[in-house]
Protein backbone atom coordinates (compact mmCIF):
# COMPACT_ATOMS: atom_id res chain seq x y z
CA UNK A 1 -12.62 8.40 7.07
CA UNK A 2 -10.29 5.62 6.84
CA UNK A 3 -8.57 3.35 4.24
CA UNK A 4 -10.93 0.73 2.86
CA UNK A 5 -8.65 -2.90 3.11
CA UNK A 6 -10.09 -5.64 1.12
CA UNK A 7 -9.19 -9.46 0.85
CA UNK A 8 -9.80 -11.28 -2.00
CA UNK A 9 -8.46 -14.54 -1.88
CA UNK A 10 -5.17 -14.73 -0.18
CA UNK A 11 -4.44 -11.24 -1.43
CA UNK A 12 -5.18 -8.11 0.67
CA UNK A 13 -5.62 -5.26 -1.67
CA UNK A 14 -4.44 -1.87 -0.60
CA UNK A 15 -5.91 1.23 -2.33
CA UNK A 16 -2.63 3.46 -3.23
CA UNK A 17 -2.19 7.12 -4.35
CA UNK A 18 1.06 7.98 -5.72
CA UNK A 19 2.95 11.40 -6.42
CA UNK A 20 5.42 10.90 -8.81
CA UNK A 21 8.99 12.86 -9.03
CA UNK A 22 8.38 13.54 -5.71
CA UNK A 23 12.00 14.57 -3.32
CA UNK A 24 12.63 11.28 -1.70
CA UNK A 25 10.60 8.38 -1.45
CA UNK A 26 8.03 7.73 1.31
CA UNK A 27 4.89 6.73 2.62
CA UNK A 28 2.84 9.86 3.89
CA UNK A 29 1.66 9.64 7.71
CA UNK A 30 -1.97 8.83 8.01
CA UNK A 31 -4.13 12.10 8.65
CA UNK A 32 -8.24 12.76 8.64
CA UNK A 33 -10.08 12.18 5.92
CA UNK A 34 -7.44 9.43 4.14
CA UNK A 35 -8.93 7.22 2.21
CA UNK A 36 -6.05 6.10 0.58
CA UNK A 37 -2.04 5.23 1.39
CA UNK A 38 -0.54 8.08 -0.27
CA UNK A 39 3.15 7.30 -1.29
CA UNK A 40 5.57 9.67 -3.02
CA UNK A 41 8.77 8.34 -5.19
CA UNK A 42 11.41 9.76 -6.78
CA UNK A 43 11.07 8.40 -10.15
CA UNK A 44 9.46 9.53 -13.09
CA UNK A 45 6.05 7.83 -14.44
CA UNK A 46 7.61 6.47 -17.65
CA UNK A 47 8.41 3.35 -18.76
CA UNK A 48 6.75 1.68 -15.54
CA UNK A 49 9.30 3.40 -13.30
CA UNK A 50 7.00 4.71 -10.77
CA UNK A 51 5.13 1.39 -10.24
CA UNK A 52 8.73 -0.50 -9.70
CA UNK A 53 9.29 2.29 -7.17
CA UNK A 54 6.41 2.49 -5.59
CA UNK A 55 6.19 -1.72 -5.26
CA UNK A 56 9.75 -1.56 -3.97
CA UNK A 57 8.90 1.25 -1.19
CA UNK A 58 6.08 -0.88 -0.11
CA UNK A 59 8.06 -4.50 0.40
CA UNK A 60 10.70 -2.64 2.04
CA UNK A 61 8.98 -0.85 4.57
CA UNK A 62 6.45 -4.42 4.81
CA UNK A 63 9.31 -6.08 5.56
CA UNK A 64 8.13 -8.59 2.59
CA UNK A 65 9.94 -9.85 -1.26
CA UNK A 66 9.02 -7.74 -4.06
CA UNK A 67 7.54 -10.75 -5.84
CA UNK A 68 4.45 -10.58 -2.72
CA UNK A 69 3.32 -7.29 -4.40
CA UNK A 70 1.51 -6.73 -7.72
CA UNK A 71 -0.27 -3.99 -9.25
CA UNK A 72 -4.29 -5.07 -9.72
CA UNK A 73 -5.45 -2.11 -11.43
CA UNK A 74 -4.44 1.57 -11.96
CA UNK A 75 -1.24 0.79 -14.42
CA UNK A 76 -1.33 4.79 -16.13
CA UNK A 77 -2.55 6.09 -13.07
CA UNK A 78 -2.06 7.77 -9.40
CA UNK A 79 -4.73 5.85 -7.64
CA UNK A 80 -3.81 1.82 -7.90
CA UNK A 81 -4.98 -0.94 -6.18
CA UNK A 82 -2.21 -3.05 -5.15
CA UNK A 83 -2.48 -6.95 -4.08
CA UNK A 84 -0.41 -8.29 -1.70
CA UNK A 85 0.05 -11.90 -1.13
CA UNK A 86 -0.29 -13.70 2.24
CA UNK A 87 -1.03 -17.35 2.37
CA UNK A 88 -2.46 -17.19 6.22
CA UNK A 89 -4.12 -15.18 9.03
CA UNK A 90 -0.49 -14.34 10.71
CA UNK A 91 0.67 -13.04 7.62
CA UNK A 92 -2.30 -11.27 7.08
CA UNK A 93 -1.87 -9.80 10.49
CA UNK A 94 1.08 -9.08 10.05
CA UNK A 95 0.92 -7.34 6.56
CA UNK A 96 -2.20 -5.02 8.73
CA UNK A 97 0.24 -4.19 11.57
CA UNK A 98 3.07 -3.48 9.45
CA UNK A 99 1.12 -1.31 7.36
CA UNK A 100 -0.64 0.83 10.19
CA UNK A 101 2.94 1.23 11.15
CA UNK A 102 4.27 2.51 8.11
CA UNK A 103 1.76 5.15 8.12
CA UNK A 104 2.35 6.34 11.49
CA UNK A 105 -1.00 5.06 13.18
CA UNK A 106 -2.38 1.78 14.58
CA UNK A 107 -4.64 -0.54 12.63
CA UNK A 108 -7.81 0.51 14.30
CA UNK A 109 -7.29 4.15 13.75
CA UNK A 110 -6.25 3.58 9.84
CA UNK A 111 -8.19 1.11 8.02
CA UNK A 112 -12.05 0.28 7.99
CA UNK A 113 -13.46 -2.64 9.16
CA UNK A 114 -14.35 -4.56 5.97
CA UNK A 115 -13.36 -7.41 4.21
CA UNK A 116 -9.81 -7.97 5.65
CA UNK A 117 -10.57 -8.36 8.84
């Protein structure tokens, strides 16, 4: 299996599954069968707080602003789809390679060939 990357636009979404109150905050290596990038935080799903942690992991270890990232669709829930600006094919690139490397694999290992690439 492999995690399905779309583009719509200039906005790559990425399909997300979070575990909230989790011990520390971190993107979970890439392992058979993933479908999705699974991300644990810290905080608590009320009030919004997991989303602001879980869009805060995700520009950090992107190496991107905060204000790139928005939540498409999955608000109340663990599986979201979040959109993440990039104006042109280096960022794009970029974003893909940075990505891959956050979850401990390479691009072509990671993500399906689809729409983003």
């Amino acid at each position: 299996m492999a995690i399905h990357l779309r583009l719509q636009g200039t906005t790559l979404i990425v399909p997300v599954k979070v575990t909230p109150k989790g011990s520390r905050n971190e993107i979970l290596p890439f392992g058979p069968g993933d479908v999705w990038v699974k991300v644990k935080v810290t905080a608590a799903p009320e009030d919004g707080a997991a989303n602001t942690a879980v869009r805060t992991l995700l520009a950090k270890q992107l190496k991107i602003p905060i204000s790139q990232l928005r939540l498409i669709s999955g608000h109340q829930a663990r599986q979201k789809q979040v959109g993440i600006d990039c104006q042109t094919e280096a960022a794009l690139n970029r974003l893909i390679t940075r990505l891959a490397q956050a979850l401990q694999s390479d691009a072509a290992t990671c993500f399906a060939q689809g729409g983003a690439f």
